[in-house]
Protein backbone atom coordinates (compact mmCIF):
# COMPACT_ATOMS: atom_id res chain seq x y z
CA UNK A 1 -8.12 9.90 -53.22
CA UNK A 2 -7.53 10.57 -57.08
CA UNK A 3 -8.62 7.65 -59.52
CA UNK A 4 -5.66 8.43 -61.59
CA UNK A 5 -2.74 9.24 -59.18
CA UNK A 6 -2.19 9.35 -55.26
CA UNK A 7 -1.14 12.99 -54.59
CA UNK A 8 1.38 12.75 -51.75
CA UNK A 9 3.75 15.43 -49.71
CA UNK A 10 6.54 15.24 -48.23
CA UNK A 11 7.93 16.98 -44.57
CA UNK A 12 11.44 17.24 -44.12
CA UNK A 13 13.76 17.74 -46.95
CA UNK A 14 16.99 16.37 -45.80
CA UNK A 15 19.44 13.41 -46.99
CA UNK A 16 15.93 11.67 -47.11
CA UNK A 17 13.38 13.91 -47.86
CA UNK A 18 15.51 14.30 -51.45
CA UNK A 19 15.93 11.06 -51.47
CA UNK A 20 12.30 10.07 -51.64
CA UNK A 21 11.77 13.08 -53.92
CA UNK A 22 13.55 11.05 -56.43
CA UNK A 23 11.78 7.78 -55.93
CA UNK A 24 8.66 9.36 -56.07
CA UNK A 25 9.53 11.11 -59.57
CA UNK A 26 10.28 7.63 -61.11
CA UNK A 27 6.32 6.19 -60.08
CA UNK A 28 3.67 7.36 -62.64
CA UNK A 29 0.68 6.55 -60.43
CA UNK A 30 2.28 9.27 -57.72
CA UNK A 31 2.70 12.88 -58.04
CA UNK A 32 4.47 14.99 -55.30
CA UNK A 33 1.97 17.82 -54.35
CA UNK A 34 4.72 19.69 -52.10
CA UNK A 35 7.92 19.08 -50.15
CA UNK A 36 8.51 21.23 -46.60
CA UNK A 37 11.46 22.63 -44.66
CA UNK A 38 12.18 25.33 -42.74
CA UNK A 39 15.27 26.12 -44.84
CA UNK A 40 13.25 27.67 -48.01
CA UNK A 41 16.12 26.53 -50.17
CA UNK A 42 16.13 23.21 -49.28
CA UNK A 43 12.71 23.03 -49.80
CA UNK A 44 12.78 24.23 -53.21
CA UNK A 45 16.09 22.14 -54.27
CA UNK A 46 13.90 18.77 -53.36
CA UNK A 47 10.65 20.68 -54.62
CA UNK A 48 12.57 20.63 -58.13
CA UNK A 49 13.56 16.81 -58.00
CA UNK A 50 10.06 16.00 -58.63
CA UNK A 51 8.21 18.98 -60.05
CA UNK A 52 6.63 19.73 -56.59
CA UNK A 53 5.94 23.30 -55.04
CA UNK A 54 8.37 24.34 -51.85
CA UNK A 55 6.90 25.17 -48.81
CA UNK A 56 8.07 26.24 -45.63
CA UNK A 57 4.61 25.13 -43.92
CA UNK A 58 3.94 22.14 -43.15
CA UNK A 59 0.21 22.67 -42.17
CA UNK A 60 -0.15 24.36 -45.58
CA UNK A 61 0.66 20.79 -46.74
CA UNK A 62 -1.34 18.59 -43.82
CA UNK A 63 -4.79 20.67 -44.75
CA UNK A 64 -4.82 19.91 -48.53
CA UNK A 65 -7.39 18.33 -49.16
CA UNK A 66 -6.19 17.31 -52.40
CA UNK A 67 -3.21 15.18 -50.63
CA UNK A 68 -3.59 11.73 -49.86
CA UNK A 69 -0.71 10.97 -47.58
CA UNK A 70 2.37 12.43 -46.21
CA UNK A 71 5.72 11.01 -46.27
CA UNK A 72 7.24 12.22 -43.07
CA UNK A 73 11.28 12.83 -43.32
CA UNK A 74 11.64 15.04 -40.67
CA UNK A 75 14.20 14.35 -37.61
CA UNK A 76 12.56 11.80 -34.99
CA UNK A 77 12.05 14.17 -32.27
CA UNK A 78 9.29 15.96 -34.54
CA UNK A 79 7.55 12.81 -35.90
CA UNK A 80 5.00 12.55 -33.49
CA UNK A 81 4.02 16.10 -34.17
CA UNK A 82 3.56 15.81 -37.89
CA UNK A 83 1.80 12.05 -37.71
CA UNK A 84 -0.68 12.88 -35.55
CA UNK A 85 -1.62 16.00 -37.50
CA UNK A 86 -2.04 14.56 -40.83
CA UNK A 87 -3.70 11.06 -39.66
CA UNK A 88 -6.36 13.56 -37.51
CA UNK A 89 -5.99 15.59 -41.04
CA UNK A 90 -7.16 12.31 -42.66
CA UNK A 91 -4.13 11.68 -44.62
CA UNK A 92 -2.46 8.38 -44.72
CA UNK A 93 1.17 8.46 -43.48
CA UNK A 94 4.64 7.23 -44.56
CA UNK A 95 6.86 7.46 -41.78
CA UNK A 96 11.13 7.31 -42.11
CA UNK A 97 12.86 5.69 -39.02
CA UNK A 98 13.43 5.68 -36.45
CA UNK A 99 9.71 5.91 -35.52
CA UNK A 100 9.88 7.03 -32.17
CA UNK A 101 12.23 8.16 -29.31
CA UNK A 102 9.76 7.13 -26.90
CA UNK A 103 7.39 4.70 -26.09
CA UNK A 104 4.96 7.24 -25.70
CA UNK A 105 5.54 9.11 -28.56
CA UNK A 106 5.10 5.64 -30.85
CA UNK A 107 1.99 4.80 -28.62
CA UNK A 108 0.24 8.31 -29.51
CA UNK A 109 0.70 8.16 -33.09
CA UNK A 110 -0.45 4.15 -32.86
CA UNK A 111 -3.56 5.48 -31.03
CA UNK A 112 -3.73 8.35 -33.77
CA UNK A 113 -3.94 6.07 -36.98
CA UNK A 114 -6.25 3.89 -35.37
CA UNK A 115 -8.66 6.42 -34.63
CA UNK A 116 -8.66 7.97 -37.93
CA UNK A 117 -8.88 4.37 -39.69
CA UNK A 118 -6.01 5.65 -41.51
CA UNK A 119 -2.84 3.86 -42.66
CA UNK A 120 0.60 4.08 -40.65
CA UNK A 121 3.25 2.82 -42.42
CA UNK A 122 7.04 2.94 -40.82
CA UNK A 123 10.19 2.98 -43.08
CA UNK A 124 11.34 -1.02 -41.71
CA UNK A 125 12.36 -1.85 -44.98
CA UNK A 126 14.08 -5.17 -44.61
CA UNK A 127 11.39 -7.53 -45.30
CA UNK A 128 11.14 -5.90 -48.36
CA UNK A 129 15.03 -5.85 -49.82
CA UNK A 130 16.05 -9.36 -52.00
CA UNK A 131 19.01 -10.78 -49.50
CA UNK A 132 16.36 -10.55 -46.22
CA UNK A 133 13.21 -11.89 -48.65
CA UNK A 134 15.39 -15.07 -49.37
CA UNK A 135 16.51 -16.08 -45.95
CA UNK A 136 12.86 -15.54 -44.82
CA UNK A 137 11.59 -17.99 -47.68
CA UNK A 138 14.54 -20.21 -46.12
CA UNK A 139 13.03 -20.40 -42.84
CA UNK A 140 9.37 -21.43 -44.15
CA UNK A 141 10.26 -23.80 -46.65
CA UNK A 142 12.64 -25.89 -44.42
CA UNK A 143 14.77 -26.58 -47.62
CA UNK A 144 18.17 -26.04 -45.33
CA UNK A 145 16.95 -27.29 -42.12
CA UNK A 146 16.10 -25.46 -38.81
CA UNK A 147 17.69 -21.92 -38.29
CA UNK A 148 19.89 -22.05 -35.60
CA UNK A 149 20.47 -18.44 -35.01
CA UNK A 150 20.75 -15.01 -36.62
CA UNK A 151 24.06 -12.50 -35.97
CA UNK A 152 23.37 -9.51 -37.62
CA UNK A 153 25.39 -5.46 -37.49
CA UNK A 154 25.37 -2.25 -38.52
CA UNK A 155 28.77 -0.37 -37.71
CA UNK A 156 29.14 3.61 -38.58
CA UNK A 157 30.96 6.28 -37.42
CA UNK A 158 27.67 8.49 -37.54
CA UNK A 159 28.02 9.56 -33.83
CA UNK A 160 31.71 10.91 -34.20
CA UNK A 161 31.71 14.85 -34.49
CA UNK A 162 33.82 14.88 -37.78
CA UNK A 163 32.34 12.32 -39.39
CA UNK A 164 30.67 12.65 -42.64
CA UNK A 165 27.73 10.78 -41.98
CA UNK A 166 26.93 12.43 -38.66
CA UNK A 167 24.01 14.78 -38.03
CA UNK A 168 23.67 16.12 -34.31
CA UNK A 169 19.67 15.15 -34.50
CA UNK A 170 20.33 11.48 -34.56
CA UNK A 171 19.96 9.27 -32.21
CA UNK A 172 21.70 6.23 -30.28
CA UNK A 173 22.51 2.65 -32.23
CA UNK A 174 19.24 0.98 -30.23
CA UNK A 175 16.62 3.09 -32.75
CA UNK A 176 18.88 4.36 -35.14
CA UNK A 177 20.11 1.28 -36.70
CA UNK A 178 19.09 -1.83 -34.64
CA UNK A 179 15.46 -1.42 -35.10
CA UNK A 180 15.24 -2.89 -38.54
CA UNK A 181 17.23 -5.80 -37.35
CA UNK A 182 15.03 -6.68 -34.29
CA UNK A 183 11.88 -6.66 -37.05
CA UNK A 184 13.91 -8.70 -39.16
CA UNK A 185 14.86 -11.24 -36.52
CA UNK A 186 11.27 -11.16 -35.18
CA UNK A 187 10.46 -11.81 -38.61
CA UNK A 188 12.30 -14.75 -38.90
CA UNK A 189 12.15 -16.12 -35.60
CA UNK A 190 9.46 -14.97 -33.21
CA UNK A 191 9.16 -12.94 -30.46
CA UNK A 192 12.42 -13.95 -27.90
CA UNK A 193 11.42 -14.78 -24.57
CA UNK A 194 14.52 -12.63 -23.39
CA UNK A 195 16.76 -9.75 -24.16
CA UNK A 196 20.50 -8.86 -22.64
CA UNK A 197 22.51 -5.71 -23.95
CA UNK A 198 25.73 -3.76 -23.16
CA UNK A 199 26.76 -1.01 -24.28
CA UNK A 200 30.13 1.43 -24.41
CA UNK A 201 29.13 5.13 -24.25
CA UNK A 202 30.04 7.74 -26.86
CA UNK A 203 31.77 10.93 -25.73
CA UNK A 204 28.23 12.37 -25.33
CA UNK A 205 27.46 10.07 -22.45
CA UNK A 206 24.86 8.29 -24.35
CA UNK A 207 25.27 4.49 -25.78
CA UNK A 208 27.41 4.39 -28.68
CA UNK A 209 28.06 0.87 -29.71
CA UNK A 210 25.59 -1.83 -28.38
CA UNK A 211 25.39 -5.80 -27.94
CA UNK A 212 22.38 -7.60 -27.71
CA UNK A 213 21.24 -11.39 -26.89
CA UNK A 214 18.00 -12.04 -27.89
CA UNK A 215 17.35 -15.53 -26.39
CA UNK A 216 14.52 -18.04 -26.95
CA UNK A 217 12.97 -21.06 -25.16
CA UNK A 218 13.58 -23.68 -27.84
CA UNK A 219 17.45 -22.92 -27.01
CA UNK A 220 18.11 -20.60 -30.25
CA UNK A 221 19.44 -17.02 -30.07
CA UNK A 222 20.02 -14.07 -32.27
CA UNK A 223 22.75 -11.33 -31.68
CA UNK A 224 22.68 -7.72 -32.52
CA UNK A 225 25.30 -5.49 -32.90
CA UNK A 226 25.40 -1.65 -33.78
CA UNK A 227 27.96 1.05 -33.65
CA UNK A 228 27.76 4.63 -34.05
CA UNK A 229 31.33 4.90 -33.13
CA UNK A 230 33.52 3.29 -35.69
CA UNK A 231 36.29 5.33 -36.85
CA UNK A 232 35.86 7.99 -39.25
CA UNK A 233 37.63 6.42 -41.44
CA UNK A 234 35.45 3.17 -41.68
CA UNK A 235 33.02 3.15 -43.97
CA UNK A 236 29.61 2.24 -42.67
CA UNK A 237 29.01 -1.64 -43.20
CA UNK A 238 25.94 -3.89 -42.06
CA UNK A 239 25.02 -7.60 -42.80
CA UNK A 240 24.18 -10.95 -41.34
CA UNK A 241 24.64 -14.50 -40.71
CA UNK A 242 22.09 -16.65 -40.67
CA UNK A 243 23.09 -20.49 -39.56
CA UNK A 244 20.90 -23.17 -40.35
CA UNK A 245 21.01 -27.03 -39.82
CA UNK A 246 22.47 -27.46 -43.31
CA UNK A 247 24.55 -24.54 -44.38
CA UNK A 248 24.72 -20.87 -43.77
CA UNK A 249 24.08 -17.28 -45.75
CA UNK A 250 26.05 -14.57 -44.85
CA UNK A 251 24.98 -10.76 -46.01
CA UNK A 252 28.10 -7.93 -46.14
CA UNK A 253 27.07 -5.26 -47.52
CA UNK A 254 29.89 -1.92 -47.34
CA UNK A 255 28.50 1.08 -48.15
CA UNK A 256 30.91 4.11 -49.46
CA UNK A 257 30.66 6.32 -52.80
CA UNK A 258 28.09 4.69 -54.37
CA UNK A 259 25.99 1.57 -54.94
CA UNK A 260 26.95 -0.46 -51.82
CA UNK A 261 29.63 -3.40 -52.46
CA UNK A 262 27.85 -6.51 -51.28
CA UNK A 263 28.36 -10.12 -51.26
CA UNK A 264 25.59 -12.83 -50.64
CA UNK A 265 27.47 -16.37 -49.46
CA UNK A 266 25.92 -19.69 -48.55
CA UNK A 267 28.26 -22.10 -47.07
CA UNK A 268 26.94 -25.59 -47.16
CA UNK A 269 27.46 -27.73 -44.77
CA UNK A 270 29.31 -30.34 -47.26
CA UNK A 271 31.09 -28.68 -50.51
CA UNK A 272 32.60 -25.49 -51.23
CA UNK A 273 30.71 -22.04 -50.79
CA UNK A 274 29.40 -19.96 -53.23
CA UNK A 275 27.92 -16.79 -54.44
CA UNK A 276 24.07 -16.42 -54.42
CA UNK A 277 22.61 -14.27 -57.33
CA UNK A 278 19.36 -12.36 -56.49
CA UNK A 279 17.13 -9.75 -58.75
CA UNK A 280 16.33 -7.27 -56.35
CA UNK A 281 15.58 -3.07 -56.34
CA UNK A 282 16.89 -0.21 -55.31
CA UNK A 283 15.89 0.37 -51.64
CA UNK A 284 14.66 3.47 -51.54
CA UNK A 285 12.98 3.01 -54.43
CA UNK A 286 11.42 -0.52 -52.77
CA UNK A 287 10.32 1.34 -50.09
CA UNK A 288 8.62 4.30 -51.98
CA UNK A 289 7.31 2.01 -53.91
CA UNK A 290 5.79 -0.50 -51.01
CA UNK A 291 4.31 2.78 -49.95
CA UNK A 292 2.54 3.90 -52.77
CA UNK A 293 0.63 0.05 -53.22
CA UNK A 294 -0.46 0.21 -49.73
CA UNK A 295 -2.04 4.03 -49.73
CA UNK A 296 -3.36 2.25 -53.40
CA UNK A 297 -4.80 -0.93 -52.11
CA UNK A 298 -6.37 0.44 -48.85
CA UNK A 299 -10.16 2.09 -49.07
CA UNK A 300 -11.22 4.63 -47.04
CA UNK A 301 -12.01 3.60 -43.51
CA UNK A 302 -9.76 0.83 -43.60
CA UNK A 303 -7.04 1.20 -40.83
CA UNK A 304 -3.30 -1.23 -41.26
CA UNK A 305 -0.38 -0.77 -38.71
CA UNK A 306 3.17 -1.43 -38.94
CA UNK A 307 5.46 -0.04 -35.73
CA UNK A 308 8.63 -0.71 -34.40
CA UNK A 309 8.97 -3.17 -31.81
């Protein structure tokens, strides 16, 4: 790994790919060695973003010795493909969600990083982001009580053939959005001793908007709720309640052209409610950036995990 700056490449250069591209261009201690896709012009419009060559190799990429990690953006289906080549490559990896389609798939690459004492880092970037940071510091320091229980959602129309968010490589609410809300609530709460779902099918025949109970011994629960199947004309929207013994915070968050219009509420449990005021980042830039201190802070031979639950 360079002294001066950590040389990494990114796969896949999609709505993410370009989006990391950008992140990566606003860290001095990183430089972009190359950005892949299939599409050569794709390639080369993300390639430009941050001063990077185009490629439409990936193993050109994975067998540089000169890279340090790869940032894989690529659609699911392919991740297990591209992790486990540049972790046997010796590269530390950067992975965009969701991880996996299938157990075994997140299993193998598991397996992979900790063979090759290499770092594995997934894209579950909630327990980095201000709002999700606060009600975790809630929880430890007791100031509001005991949390009661978490409701969380994510609700977009992503699934709908028409609608501008959707892309026929992704996959059904249960990875595709309600993954970074079970590591949140785990997070927060623990490991439930038991989980119920429903779900109502989208026109494809697979789950389209899903309910879940997560339910623990102590008598506290958490609910999740995810939709791929909103209307297109909704714009997508996800948030949380979090209820503790003495007051609650409540996270909306509505996401259309853009920065996201978001309110942060606590509702005491004597007084009037009110606005909470955090300093937080841009989270794609968070996330980059979380990236970047962990491929920094890690020597060689050192091996650190983080997967989907």
């Amino acid at each position: 790994m360079s002294e001066s700056k950590i040389r990494i490449a990114i796969l896949g250069a999609g709505a993410m790919g370009s989006e990391h591209a950008e992140c990566y261009r606003e860290l001095s201690e990183v430089e972009v060695a190359g950005v892949f896709s299939r599409n050569r012009e794709r390639a080369s419009a993300a390639a430009k973003i941050c001063g990077a060559r185009a490629t439409t190799d990936p193993i050109e990429l994975i067998d540089d010795p000169s890279v340090d990690a790869i940032d894989v953006c690529v659609p699911s289906i392919n991740h297990k493909e591209f992790v486990v080549a540049a972790l046997m490559k010796g590269k530390h990896v950067f992975c965009e969600t969701p991880f996996a389609l299938s157990i075994d798939d997140g299993r193998a690459m598991i397996q992979a990083a900790r063979e090759s004492k290499r770092i594995l880092l997934v894209g579950l970037l909630m327990r980095s982001i201000a709002n999700y940071e606060h009600i975790h510091r809630a929880v430890t320091s007791g100031e509001y009580g005991k949390l009661l229980g978490v409701t969380t959602y994510r609700l977009g129309s992503y699934l709908r053939p028409g609608a501008a968010d959707h892309k026929a490589h992704y996959s059904d609410p249960s990875t595709e959005l309600m993954t970074f809300d079970f590591d949140f609530i785990e997070w927060l709460m623990g490991t439930p001793a038991r989980l119920h779902a429903v779900a109502i099918n989208a026109e494809s025949g697979t789950p389209g908007e899903i309910s879940a109970v997560l339910d623990y011994d102590d008598g506290r629960i958490a609910t999740v709720l995810a939709s791929g199947i909103m209307p297109n004309s909704f714009a997508f929207s996800a948030g949380f309640r979090a209820n503790f013994e003495r007051g609650m915070f409540e996270l909306e968050n509505v996401f259309e052209a853009g920065p996201p219009k978001s309110s942060f509420t606590f509702f005491p449990a004597e007084g009037s409610s009110y606005q909470v005021s955090l300093t937080g980042t841009i989270l794609s830039k968070r996330n980059c950036g979380f990236s970047f201190n962990r491929f920094a802070a890690r020597p060689t031979g050192a091996c650190s995990i983080r997967n989907t639950r």
